[in-house]
Protein backbone atom coordinates (compact mmCIF):
# COMPACT_ATOMS: atom_id res chain seq x y z
CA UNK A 1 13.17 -18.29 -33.56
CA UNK A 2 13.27 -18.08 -29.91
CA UNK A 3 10.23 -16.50 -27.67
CA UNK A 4 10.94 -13.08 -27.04
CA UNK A 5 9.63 -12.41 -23.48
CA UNK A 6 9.54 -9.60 -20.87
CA UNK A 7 10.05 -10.61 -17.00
CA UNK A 8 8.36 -8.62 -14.38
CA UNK A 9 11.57 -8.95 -12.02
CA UNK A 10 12.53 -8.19 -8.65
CA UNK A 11 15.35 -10.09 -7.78
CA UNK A 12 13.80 -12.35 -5.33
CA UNK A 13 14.17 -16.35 -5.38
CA UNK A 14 11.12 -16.56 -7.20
CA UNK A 15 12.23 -13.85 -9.87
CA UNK A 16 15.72 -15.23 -10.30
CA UNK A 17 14.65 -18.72 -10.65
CA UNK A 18 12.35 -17.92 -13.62
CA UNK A 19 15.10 -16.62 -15.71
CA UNK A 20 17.72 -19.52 -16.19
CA UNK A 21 14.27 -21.48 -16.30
CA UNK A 22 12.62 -19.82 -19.15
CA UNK A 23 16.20 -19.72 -20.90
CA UNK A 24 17.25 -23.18 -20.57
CA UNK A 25 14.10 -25.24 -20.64
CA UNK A 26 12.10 -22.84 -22.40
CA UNK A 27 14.40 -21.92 -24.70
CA UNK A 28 12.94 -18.30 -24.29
CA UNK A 29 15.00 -14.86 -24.76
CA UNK A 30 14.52 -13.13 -21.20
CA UNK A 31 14.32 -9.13 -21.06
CA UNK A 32 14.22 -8.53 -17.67
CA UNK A 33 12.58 -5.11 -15.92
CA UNK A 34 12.45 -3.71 -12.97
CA UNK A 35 9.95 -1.60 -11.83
CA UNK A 36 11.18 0.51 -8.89
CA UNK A 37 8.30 1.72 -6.37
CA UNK A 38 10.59 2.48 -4.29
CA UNK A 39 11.92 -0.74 -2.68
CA UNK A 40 15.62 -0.32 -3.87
CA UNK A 41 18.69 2.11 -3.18
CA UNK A 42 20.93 3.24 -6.04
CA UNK A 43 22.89 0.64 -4.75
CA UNK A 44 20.64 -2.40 -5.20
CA UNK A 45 19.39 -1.37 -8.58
CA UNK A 46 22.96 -1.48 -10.26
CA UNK A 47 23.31 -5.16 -8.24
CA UNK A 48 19.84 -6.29 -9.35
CA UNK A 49 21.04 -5.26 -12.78
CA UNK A 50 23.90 -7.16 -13.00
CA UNK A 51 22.45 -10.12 -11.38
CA UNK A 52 20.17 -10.60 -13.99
CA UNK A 53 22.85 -10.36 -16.70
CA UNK A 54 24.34 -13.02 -14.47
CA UNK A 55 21.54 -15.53 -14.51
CA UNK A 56 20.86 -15.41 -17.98
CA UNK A 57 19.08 -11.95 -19.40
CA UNK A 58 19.30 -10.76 -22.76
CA UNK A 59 18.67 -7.02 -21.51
CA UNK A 60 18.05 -6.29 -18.47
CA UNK A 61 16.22 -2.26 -17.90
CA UNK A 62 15.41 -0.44 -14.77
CA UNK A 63 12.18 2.08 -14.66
CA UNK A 64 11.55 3.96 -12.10
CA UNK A 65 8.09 5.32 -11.52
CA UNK A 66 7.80 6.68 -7.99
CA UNK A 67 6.46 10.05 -9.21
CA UNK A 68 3.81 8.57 -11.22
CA UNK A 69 2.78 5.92 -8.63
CA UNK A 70 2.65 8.55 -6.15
CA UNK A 71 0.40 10.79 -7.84
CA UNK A 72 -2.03 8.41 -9.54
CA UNK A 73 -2.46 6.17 -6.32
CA UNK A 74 -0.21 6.96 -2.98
CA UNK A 75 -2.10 10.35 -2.54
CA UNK A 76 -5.42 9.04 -3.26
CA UNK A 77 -4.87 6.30 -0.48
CA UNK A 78 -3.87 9.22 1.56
CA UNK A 79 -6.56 11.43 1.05
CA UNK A 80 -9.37 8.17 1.74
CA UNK A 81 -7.28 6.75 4.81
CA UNK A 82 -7.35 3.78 3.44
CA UNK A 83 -6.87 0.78 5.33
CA UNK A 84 -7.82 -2.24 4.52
CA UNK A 85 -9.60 -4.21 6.91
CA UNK A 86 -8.82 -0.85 9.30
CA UNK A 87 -5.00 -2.89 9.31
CA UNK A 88 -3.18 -2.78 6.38
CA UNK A 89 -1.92 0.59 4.15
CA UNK A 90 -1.99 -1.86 0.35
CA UNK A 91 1.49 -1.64 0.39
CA UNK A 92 1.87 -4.97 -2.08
CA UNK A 93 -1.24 -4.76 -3.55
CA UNK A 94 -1.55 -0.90 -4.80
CA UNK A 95 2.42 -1.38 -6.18
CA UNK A 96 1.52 -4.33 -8.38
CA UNK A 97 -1.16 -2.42 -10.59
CA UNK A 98 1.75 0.06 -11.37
CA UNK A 99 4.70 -2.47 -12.12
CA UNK A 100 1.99 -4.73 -13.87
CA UNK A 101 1.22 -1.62 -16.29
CA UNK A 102 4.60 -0.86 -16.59
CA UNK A 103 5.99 -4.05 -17.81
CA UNK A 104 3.00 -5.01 -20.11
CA UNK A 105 3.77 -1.42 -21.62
CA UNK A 106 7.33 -1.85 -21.87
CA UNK A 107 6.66 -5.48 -23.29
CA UNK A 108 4.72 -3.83 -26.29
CA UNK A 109 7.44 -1.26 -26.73
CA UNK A 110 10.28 -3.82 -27.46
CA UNK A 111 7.89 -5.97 -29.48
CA UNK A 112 8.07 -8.97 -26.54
CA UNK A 113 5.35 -11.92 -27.51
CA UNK A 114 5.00 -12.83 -23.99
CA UNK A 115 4.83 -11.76 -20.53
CA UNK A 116 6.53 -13.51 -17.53
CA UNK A 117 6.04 -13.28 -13.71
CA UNK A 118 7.10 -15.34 -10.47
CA UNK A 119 3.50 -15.04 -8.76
CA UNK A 120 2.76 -18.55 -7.14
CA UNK A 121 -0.72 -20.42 -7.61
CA UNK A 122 -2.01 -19.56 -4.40
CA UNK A 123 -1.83 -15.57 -3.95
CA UNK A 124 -3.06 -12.26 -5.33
CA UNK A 125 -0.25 -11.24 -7.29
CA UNK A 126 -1.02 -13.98 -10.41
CA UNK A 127 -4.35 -12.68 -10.58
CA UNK A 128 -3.03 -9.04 -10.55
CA UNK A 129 -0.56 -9.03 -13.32
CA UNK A 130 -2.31 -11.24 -15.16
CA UNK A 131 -5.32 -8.98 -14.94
CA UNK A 132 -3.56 -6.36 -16.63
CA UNK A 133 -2.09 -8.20 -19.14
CA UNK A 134 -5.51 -9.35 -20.43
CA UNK A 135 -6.84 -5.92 -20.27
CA UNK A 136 -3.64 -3.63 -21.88
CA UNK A 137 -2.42 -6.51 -23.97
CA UNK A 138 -4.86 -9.76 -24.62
CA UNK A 139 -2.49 -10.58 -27.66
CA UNK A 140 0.70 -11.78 -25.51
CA UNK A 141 1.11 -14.97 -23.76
CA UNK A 142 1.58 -15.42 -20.17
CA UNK A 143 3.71 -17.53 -18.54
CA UNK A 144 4.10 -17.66 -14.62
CA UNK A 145 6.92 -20.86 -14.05
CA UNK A 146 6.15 -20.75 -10.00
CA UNK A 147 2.61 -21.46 -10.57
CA UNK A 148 2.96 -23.99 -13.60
CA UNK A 149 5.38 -26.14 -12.12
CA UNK A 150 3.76 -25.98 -7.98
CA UNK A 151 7.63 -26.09 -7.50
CA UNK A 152 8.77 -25.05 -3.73
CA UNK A 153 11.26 -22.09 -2.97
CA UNK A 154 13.60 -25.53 -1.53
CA UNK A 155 13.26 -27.11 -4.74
CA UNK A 156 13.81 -23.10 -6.35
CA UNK A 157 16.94 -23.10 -4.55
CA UNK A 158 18.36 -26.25 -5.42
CA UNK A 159 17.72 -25.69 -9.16
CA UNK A 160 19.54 -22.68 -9.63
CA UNK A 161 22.89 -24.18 -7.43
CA UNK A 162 22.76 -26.93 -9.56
CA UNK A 163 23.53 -24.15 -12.08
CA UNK A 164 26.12 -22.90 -9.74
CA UNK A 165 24.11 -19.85 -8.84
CA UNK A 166 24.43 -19.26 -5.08
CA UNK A 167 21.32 -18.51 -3.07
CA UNK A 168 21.80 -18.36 0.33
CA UNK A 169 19.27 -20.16 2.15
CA UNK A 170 18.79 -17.57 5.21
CA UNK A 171 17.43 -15.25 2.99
CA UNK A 172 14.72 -17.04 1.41
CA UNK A 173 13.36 -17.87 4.60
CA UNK A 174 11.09 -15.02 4.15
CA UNK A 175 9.41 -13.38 1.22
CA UNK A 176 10.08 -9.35 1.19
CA UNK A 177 8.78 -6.95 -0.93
CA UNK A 178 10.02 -3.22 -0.07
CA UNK A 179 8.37 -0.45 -1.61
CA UNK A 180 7.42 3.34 -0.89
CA UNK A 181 3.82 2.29 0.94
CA UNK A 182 5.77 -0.10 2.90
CA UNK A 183 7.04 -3.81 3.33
CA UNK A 184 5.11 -7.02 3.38
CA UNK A 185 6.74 -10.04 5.09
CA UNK A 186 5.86 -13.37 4.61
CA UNK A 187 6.93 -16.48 6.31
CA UNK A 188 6.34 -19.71 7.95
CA UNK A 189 4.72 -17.83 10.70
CA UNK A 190 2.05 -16.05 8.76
CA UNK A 191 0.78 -19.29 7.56
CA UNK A 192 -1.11 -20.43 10.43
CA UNK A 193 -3.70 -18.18 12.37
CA UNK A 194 -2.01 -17.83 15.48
CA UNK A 195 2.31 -17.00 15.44
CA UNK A 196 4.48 -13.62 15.31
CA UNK A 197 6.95 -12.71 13.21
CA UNK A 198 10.73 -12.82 15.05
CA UNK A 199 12.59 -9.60 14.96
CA UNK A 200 14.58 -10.46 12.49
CA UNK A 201 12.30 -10.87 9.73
CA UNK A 202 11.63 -7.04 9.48
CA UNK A 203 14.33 -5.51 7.56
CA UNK A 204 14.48 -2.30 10.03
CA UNK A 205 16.03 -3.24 13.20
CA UNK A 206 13.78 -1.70 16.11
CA UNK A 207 16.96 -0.14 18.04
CA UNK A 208 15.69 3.37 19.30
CA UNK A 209 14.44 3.51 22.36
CA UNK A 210 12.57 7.04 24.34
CA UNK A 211 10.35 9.12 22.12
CA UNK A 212 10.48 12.03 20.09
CA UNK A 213 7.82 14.39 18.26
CA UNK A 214 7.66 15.87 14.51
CA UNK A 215 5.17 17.80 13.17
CA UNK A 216 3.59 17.36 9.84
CA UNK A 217 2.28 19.98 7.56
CA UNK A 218 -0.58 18.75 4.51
CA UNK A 219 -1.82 21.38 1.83
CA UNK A 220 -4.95 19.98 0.11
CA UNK A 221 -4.43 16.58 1.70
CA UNK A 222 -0.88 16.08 0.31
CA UNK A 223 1.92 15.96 3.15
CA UNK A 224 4.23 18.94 2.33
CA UNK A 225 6.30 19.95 4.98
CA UNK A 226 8.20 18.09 7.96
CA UNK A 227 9.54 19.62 10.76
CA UNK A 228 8.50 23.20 9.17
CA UNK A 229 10.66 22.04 6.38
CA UNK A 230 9.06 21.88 2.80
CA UNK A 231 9.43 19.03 0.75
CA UNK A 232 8.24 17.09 -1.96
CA UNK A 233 5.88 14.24 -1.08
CA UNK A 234 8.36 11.74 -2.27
CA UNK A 235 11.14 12.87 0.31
CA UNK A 236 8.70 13.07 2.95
CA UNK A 237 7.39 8.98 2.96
CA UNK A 238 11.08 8.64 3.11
CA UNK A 239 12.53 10.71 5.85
CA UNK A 240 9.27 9.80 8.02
CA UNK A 241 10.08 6.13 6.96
CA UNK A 242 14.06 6.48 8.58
CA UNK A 243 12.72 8.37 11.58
CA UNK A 244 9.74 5.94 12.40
CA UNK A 245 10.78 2.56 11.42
CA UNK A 246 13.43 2.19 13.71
CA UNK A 247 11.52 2.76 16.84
CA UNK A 248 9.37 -0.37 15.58
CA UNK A 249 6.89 1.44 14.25
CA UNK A 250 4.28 0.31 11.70
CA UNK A 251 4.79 -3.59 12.13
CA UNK A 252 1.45 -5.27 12.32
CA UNK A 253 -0.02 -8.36 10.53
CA UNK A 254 -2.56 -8.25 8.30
CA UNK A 255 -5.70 -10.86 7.75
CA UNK A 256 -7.99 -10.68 4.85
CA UNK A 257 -9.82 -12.18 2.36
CA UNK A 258 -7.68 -12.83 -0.95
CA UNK A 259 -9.02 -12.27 -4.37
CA UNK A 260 -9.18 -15.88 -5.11
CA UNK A 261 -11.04 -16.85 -1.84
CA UNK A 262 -8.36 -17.52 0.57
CA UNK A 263 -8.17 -16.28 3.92
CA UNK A 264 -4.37 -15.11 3.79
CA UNK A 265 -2.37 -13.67 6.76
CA UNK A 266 0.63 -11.63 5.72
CA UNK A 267 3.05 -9.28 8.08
CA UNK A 268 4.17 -5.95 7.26
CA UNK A 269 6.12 -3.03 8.49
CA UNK A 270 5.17 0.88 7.32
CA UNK A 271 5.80 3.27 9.98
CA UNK A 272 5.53 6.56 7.19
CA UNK A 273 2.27 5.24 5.59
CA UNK A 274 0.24 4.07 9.28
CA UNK A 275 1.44 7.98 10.64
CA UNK A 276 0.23 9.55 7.30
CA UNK A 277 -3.10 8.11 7.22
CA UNK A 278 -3.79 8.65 11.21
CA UNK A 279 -2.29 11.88 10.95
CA UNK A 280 -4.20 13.41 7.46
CA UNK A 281 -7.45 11.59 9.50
CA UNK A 282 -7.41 13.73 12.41
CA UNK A 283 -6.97 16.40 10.31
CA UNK A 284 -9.73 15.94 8.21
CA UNK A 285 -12.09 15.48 11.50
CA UNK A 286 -11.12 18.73 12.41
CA UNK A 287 -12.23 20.16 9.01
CA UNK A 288 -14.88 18.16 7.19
CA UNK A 289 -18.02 18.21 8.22
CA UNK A 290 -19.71 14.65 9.47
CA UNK A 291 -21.39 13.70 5.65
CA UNK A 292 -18.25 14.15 4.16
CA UNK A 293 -16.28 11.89 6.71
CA UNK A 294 -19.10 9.77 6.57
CA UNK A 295 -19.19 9.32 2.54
CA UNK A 296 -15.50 9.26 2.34
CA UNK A 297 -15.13 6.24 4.37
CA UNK A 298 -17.34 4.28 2.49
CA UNK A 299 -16.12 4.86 -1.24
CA UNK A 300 -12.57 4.90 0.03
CA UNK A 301 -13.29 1.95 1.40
CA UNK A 302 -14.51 0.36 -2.14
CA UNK A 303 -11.59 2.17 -3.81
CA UNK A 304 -9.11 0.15 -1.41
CA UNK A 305 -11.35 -3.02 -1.62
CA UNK A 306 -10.61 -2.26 -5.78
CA UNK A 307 -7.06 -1.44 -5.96
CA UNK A 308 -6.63 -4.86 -3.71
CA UNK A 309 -8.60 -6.91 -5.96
CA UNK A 310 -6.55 -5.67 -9.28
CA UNK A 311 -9.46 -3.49 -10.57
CA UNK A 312 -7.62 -0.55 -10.53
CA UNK A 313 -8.58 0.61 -14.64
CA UNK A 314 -12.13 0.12 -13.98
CA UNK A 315 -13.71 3.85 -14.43
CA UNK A 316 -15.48 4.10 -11.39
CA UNK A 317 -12.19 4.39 -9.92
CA UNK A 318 -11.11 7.57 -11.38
CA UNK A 319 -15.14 8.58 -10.36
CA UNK A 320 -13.72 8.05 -6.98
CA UNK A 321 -10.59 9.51 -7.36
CA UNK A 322 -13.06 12.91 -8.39
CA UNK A 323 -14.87 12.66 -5.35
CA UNK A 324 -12.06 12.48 -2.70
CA UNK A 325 -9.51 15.35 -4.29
CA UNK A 326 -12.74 17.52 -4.32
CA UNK A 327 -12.50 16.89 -0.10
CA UNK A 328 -9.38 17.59 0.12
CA UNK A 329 -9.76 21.37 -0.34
CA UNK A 330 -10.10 22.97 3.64
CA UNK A 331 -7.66 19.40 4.18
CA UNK A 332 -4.43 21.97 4.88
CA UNK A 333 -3.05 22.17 8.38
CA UNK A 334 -0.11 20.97 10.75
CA UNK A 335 -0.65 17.43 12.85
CA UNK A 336 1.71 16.50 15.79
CA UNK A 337 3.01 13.26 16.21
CA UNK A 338 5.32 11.76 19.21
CA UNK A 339 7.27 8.28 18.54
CA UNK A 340 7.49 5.45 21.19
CA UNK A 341 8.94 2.21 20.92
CA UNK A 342 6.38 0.23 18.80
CA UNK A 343 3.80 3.34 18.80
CA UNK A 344 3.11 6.27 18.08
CA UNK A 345 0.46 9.17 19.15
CA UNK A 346 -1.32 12.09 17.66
CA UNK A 347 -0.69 14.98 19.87
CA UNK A 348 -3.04 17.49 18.21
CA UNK A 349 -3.39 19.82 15.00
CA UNK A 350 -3.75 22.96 13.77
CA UNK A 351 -5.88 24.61 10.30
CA UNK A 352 -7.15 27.75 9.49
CA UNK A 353 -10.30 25.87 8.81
CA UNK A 354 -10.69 24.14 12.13
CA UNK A 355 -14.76 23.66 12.89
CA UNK A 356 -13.59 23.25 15.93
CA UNK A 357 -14.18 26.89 16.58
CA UNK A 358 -14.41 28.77 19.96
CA UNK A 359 -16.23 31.27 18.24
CA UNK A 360 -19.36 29.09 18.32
CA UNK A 361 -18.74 27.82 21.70
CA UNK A 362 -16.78 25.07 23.86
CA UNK A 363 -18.40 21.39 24.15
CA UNK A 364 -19.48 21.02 27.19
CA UNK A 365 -18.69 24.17 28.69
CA UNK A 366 -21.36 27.10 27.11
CA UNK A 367 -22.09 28.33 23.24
CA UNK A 368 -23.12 31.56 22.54
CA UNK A 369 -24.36 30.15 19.39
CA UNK A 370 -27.88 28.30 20.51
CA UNK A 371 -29.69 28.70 24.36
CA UNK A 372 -31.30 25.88 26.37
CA UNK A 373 -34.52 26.55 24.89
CA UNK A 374 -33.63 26.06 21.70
CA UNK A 375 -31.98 22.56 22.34
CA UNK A 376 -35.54 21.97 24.44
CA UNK A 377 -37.17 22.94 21.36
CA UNK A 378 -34.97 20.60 18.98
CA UNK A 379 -35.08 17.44 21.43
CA UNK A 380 -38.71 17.45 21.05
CA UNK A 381 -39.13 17.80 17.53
CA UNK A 382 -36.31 15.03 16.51
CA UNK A 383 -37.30 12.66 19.17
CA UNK A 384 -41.19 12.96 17.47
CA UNK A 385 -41.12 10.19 14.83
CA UNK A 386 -39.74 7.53 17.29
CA UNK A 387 -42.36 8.85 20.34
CA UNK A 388 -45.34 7.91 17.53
CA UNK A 389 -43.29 4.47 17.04
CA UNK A 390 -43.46 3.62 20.87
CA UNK A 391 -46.99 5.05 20.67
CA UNK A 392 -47.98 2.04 19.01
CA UNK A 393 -45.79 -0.82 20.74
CA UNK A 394 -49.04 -2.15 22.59
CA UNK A 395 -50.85 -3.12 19.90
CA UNK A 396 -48.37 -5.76 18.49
């Protein structure tokens, strides 16, 4: 009796290759699934579907779990800024806990034995799904056919038109993944330290030109309203995304250290998620006082250091999660933001709880809320502990 097994599928070379492989020389009975985090247009799905058919899947399914990825990571990377290495939004790395859960789930559901994905040997991705797999499901097998076999995406390529499959080879030049927190590009360029990306690796041409300026309204931390328009949070990332992206916005390359030790370079393009984050941050500067800006930088910091390394169930995380939702209460205001060609800037905000208050005074100009004396007063007492330090610098 044949192998039943469940593959984590995108529709990529790497994806596409593993299914004729694990039918024909594994004699395995593929269930594809695709997770959607929001990579793919109506359009694409259907395609993706019947691609997989094509190649060799038994069943082939479609989830889509925006919503939930959204709400149990997107707005908590929102509400801690979080950037890793002050670059890069997780756009990969926070979607692959989600589709990993997903797919060892849906593996249980239809009684699968094993688990497949196209992760290579050298990258974060293996470690990720396998990660879950070992936690949710430690009873299947794993099986990742890029990584066993070290094969090349040439030698990918040439396997499945020997099957008569056609893969062009233009598009596997680069390795895209397209999701809701953005696009990661990977290529022959981001392989070596020094090298751009050309323009046409990023799947948004960069074809506006002048500038423009939207406003964005959060309630709670959450982006709710564009333009003065409400709308889900969902709809937002994507309008911002079609209004952004094409001015070139977002595209940066990332450098970091990999979970299994690498230094990896990787390029990526999210104009909606790099606006978001700058956007809710000035925001919250306007309206948290300077412990709270100060603690939430460094557990969000850990939380995106977590998500990136796979560690996404481990409890602390949802002790996080506690912490930086209870911030985001006075977090509810308006932000401007004008586009440029390959930039964009922060133009100013507005919040009923602005600390930023005239009432108390202007910086720099007069306060009716302490006088001169008082700040004579204050100097002397805070600068006392260091004056008895320097007191004693002779007799070193």
């Amino acid at each position: 009796m044949k192998t039943k097994v469940v593959l984590a599928y995108s529709g990529g070379l790497d994806t596409s290759f593993c299914i004729p492989y694990l039918t024909r020389e594994k004699d395995m009975e593929v269930h594809t699934l695709l997770v959607n985090t929001g990579g793919f247009t109506p359009q694409e799905v259907t395609a993706l579907s019947e691609k997989a058919l094509k190649l060799g899947a038994v069943t082939h399914k479609t989830i889509d779990i925006r919503d939930d990825y959204y709400a149990r990571c997107i707005r908590y990377l929102i509400f801690g800024n979080v950037l890793k290495n002050n670059t890069y939004p997780l756009s990969v790395s926070s979607e692959r806990a989600f589709q990993a859960m997903t797919v060892t789930r849906y593996a249980k559901e239809i009684g699968a034995e094993a688990i497949a994905h196209g992760s290579t040997g050298a990258g974060n991705d293996q470690v990720r799904f396998d990660y879950f797999v070992h936690v949710l499901a430690p009873e299947m097998r794993l099986t990742a056919p890029i990584r066993e076999l070290k094969i090349s995406r040439r030698e990918e390529i040439n396997y499945l038109s020997g099957l008569g499959f056609d893969f062009p080879v233009e598009k596997a030049k680069y390795s895209i993944n397209q999701g809701l927190w953005g696009t990661s590009i990977g290529g022959a360029e981001t392989l070596t330290s020094m090298g751009e990306l050309p323009e046409e690796a990023y799947p948004v041409p960069c074809t506006k030109t002048g500038t423009e300026t939207l406003v964005i309204g959060f309630t709670k931390g959450e982006p709710k309203s564009l333009n003065g328009k409400d709308m889900p949070p969902l709809e937002l990332i994507s309008r911002l995304h079609l209004m952004a992206a094409p001015y070139g916005i977002g595209r940066d390359v990332h450098v970091g250290d990999t979970i299994v030790g690498l230094k990896g370079r990787i390029g990526f393009e999210a104009a909606a998620p790099l606006i978001l984050i700058k956007a809710h941050h000035l925001l919250e500067k306007h309206v948290l006082g300077k412990w709270q800006l100060y603690w939430k930088e460094q557990l969000s910091n850990w939380y995106g250091m977590m998500l990136h390394e796979a560690q996404y169930l481990d409890p602390v995380m949802r002790n996080i999660e506690t912490f930086l939702e209870n911030t985001q209460e006075r977090v509810t205001g308006e932000v401007g933001v004008r586009l440029y060609p390959r930039t964009f800037t922060l133009t100013g905000s507005k919040s009923p709880y602005d600390l930023m208050d005239a009432a108390f005074g202007d910086y720099g100009e007069g306060t009716p809320a302490f006088s001169g004396s008082d700040v004579e007063g204050f100097t002397r007492i805070i600068s006392l502990p260091v004056t008895i330090w320097q007191s004693h610098e002779d007799k070193q």
